[in-house]
Protein backbone atom coordinates (compact mmCIF):
# COMPACT_ATOMS: atom_id res chain seq x y z
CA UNK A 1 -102.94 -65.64 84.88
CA UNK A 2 -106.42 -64.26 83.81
CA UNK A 3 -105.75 -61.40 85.47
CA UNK A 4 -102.48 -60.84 83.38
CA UNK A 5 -103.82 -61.76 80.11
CA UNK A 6 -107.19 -59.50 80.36
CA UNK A 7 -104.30 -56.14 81.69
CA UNK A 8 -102.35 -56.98 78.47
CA UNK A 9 -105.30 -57.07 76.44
CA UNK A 10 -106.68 -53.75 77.84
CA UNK A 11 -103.31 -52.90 77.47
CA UNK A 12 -102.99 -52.77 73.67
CA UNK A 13 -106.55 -51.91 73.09
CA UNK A 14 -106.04 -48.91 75.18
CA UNK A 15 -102.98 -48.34 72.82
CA UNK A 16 -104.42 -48.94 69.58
CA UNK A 17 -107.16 -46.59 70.67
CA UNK A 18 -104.38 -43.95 71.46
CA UNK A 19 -102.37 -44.36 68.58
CA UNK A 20 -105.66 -43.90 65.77
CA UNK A 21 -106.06 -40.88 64.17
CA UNK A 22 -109.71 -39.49 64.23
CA UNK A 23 -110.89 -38.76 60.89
CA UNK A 24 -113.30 -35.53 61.08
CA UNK A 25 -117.05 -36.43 60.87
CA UNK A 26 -118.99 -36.46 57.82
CA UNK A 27 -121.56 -33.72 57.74
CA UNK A 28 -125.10 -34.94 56.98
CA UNK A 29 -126.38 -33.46 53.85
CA UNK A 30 -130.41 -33.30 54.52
CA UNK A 31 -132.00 -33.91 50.55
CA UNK A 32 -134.95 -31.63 50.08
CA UNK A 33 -138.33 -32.97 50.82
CA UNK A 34 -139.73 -34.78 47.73
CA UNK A 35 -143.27 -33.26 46.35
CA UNK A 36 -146.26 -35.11 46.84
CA UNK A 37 -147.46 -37.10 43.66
CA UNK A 38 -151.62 -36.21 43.84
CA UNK A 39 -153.17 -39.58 42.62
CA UNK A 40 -155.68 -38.93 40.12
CA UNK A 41 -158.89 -40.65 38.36
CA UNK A 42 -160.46 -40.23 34.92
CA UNK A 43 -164.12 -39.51 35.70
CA UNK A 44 -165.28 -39.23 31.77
CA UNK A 45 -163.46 -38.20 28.45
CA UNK A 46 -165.39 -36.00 26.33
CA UNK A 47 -164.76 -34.79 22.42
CA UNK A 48 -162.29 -32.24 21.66
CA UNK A 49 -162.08 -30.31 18.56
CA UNK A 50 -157.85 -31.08 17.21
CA UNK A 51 -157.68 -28.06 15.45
CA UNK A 52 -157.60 -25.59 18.36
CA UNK A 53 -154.33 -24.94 19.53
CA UNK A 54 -155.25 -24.40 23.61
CA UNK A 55 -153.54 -22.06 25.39
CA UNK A 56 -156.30 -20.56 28.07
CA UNK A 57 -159.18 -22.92 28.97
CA UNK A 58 -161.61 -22.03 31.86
CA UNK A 59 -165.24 -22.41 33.15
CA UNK A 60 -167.85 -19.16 33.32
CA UNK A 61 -171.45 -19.00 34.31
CA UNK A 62 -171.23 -22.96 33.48
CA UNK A 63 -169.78 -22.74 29.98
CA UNK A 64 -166.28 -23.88 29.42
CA UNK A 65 -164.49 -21.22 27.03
CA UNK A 66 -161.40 -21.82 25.63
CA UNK A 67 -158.35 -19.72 23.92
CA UNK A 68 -156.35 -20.82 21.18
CA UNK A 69 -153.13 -19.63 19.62
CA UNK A 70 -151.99 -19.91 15.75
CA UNK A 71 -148.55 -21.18 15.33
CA UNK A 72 -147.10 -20.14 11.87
CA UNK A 73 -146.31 -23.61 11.13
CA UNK A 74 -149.55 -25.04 11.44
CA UNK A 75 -151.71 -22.89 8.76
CA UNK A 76 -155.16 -24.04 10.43
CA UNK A 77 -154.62 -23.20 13.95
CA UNK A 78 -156.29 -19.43 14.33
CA UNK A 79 -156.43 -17.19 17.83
CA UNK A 80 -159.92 -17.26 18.99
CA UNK A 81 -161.45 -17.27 22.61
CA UNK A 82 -164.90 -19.55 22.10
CA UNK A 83 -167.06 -22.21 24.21
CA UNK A 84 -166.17 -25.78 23.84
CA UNK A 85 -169.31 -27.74 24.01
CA UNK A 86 -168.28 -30.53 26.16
CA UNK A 87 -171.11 -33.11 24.74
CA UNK A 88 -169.99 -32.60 21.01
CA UNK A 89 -167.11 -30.99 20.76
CA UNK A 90 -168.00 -28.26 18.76
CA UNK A 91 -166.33 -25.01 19.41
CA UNK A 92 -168.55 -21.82 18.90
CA UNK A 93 -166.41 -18.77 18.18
CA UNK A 94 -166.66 -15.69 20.04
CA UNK A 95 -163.82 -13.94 19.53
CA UNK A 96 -161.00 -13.45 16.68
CA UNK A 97 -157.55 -11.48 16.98
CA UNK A 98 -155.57 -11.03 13.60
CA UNK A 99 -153.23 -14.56 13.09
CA UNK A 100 -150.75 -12.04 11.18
CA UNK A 101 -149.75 -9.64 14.12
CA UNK A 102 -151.37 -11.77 17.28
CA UNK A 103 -150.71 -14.86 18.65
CA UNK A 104 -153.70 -15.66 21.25
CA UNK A 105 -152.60 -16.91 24.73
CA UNK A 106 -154.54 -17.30 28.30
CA UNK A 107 -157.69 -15.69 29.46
CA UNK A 108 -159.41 -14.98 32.72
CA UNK A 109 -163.19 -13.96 33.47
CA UNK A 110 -163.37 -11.00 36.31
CA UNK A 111 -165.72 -8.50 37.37
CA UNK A 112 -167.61 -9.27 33.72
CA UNK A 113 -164.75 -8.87 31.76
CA UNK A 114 -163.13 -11.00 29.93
CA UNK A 115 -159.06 -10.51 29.90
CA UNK A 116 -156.83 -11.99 27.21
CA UNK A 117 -153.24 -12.14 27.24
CA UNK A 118 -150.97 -12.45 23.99
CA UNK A 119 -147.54 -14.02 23.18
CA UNK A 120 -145.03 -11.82 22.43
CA UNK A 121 -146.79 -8.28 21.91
CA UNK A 122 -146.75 -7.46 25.31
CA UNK A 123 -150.75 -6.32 24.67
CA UNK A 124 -153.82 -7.59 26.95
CA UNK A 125 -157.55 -7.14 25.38
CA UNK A 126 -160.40 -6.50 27.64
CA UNK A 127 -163.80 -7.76 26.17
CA UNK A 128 -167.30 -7.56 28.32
CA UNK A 129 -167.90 -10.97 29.29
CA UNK A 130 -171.63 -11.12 27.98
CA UNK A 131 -171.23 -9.53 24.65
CA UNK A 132 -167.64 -10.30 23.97
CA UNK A 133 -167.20 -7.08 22.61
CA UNK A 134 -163.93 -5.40 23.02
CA UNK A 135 -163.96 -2.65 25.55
CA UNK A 136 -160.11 -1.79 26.01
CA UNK A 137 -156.33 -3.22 25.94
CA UNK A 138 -153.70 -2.90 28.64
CA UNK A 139 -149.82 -3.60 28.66
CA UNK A 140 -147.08 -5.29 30.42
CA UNK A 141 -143.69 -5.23 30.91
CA UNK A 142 -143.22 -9.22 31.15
CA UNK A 143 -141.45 -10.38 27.99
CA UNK A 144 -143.63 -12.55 27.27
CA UNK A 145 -147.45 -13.86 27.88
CA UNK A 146 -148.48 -17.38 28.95
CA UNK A 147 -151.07 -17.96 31.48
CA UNK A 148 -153.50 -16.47 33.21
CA UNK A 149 -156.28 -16.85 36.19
CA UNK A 150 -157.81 -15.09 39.18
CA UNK A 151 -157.96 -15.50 42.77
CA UNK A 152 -161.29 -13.46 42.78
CA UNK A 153 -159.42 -9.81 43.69
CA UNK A 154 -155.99 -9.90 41.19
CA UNK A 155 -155.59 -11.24 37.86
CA UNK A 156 -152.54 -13.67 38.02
CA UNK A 157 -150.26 -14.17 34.92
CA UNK A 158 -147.95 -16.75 34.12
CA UNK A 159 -144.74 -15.86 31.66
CA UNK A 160 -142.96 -18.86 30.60
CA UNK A 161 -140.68 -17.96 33.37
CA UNK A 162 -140.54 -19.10 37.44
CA UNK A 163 -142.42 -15.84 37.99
CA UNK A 164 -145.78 -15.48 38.24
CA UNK A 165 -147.13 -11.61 38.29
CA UNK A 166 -150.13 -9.85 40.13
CA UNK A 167 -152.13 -7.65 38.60
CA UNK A 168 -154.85 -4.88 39.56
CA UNK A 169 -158.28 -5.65 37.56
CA UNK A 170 -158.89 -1.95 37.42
CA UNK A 171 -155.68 -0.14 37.06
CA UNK A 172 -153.85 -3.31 35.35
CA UNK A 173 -150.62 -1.95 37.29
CA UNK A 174 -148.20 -5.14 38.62
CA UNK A 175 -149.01 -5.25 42.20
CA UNK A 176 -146.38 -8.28 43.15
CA UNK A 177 -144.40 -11.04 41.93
CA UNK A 178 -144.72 -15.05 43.11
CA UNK A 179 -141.49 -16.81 42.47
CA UNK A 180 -142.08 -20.48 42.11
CA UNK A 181 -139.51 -23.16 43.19
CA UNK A 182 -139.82 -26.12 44.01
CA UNK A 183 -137.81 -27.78 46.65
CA UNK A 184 -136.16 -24.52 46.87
CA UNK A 185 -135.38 -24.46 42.88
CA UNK A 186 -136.76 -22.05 40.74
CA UNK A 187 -139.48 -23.94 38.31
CA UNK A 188 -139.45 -22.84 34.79
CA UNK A 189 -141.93 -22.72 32.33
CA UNK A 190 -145.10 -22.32 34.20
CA UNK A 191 -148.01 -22.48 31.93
CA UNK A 192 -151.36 -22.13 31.59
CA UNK A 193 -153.10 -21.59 35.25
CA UNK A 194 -156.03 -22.14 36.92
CA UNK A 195 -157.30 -21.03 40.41
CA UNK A 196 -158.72 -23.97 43.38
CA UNK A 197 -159.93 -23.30 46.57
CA UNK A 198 -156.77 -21.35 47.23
CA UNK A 199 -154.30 -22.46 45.33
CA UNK A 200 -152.60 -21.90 41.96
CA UNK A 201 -152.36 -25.23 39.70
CA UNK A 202 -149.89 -24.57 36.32
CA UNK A 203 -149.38 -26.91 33.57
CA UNK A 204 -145.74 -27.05 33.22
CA UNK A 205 -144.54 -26.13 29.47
CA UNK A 206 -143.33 -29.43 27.86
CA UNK A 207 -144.15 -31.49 30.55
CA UNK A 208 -146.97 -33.56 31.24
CA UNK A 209 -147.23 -32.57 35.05
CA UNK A 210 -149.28 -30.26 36.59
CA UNK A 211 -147.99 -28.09 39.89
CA UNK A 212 -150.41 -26.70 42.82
CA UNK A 213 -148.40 -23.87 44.25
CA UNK A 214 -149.35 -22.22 47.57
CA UNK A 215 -149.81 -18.83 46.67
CA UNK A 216 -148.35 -17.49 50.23
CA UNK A 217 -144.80 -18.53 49.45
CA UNK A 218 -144.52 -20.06 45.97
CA UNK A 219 -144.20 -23.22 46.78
CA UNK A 220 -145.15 -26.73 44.80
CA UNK A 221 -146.56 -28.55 47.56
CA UNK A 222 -148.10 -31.26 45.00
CA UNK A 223 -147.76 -32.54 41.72
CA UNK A 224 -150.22 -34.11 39.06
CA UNK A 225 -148.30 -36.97 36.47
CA UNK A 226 -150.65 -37.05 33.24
CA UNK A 227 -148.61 -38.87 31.13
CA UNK A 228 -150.71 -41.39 30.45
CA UNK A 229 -153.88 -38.86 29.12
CA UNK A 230 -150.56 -37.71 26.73
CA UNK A 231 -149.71 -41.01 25.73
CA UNK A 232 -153.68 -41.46 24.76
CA UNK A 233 -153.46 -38.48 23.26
CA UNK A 234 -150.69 -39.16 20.88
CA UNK A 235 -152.62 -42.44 20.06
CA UNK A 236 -155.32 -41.10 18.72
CA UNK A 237 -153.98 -37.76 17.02
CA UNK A 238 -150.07 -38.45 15.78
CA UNK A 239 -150.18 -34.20 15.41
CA UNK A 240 -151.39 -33.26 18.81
CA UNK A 241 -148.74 -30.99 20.72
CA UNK A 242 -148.05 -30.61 24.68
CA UNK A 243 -150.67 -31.02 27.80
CA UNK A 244 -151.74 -27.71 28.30
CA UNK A 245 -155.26 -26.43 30.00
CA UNK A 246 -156.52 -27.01 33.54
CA UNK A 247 -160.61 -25.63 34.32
CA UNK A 248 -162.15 -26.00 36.95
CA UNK A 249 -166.18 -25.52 37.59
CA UNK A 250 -166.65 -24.18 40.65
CA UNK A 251 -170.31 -24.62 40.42
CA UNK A 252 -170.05 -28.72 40.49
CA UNK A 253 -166.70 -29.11 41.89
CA UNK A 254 -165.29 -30.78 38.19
CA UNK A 255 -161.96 -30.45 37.54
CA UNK A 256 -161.27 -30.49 33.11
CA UNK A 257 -157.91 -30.90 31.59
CA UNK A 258 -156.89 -31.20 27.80
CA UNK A 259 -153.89 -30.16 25.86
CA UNK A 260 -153.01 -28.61 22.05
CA UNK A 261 -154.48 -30.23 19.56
CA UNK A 262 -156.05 -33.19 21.83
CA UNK A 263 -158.58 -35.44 20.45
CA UNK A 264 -160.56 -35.35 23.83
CA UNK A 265 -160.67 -33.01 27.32
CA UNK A 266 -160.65 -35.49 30.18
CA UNK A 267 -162.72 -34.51 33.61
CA UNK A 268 -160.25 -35.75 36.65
CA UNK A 269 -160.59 -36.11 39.89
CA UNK A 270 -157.91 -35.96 42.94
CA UNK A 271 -158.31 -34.36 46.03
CA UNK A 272 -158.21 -30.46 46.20
């Protein structure tokens, strides 16, 4: 009788088996690898003039210079390149471009010039870097400029775009293109940039993140969250505008961010 029972039962399972229709598989959909978040530390906050409307910021020969822009909206802002004394905040002008016809953007220090990109001209100056006269001007095809830094050979220029263009110091002919993505998505808005130990970190316009991009393939392979320095920022100046300005001294290792109109430039520390 067991016998008979467990044949019937094999019976219909063997049926039921027969009789299902197979549903085809679901494919597996691998998500994109999520970017590393960099963990950071406030080492020291230091004073920070709020007029200066930073759009390049950047140590040479142990001075940290910084480059402002003039917005029409805010009648006090002007575009200057200067030295921002980190102990007292006081800002020593160097250099001045007209308000009326210039709008100052980033800088970069090579081969002892000093470069300096603007908005919407489509005009670089070229100063000497010890007497900050102007020595000559170059163009660009890029619609617009943002950012810039220096891997030590090319001067590397950020457009409010994923892009991120190469340039000869000499010739100041494009010599290549980086396109950014992350996870395989182009990222917008890169910023103002700064170069460590070989990579490219950019401020991300409107955000209060910072990206290090591998400069062999574009990549973000790491992300800084500062929204917390914003959030003091905003505390203690209601006016102050985006997170924008990344230097780093070589020299002692110290990495420096700040942002437009910010009260205070904050050294940090993560690992690089």
């Amino acid at each position: 009788m067991k016998r008979f029972i467990i044949s019937l039962l094999t019976l219909s399972l063997f049926s039921a088996c027969s009789n299902k229709t197979e549903e085809p598989a679901t494919p597996v959909v691998e998500s994109a690898p999520s970017i590393p978040q960099l963990d950071y530390s406030v080492v020291h906050s230091y004073p920070h003039d709020i007029t200066l409307f930073t759009e390049g910021f950047v140590f040479h020969n142990g001075q940290l210079f910084e480059s402002t822009g003039s917005p029409e909206d805010l009648p006090q802002t002007k575009s200057m390149i200067g030295i921002s004394d980190l102990n007292t905040g006081k800002f020593t002008k160097k250099i001045e471009i007209d308000k009326n016809t210039y709008f100052g953007e980033g800088i970069a220090f090579l081969n002892d010039k000093l470069y300096q990109l603007t908005y919407k001209n489509q005009l670089g100056f070229i100063y000497d870097a010890k007497t900050f006269k102007k020595t000559g001007q170059f163009t660009y095809n890029n619609a617009e400029g943002w950012g810039m830094t220096t891997d030590g050979s090319y001067l590397i220029m950020s457009d409010g775009t994923h892009n991120l263009t190469y340039f000869d110091p000499v010739t100041l002919a494009p010599i290549k293109t980086l396109t950014v993505t992350e996870s395989g998505a182009p990222q917008n808005h890169l910023n103002e940039l700064e170069f460590i130990k070989g990579f490219i970190y950019a401020n991300i316009w409107m955000e209060n993140n910072i990206v290090k991009i591998d400069p062999a393939n574009g990549q973000i392979v790491g992300k800084i969250d500062l929204t917390l320095l914003a959030s003091e920022a905003i505390l203690k100046n209601p006016r102050m505008d985006v997170l924008n300005g990344i230097a780093y001294d070589a020299a002692t290792d110290k990495i420096y961010v700040t942002g437009k109109l910010w009260a205070n430039i904050y050294e940090i520390s993560f690992t690089h």
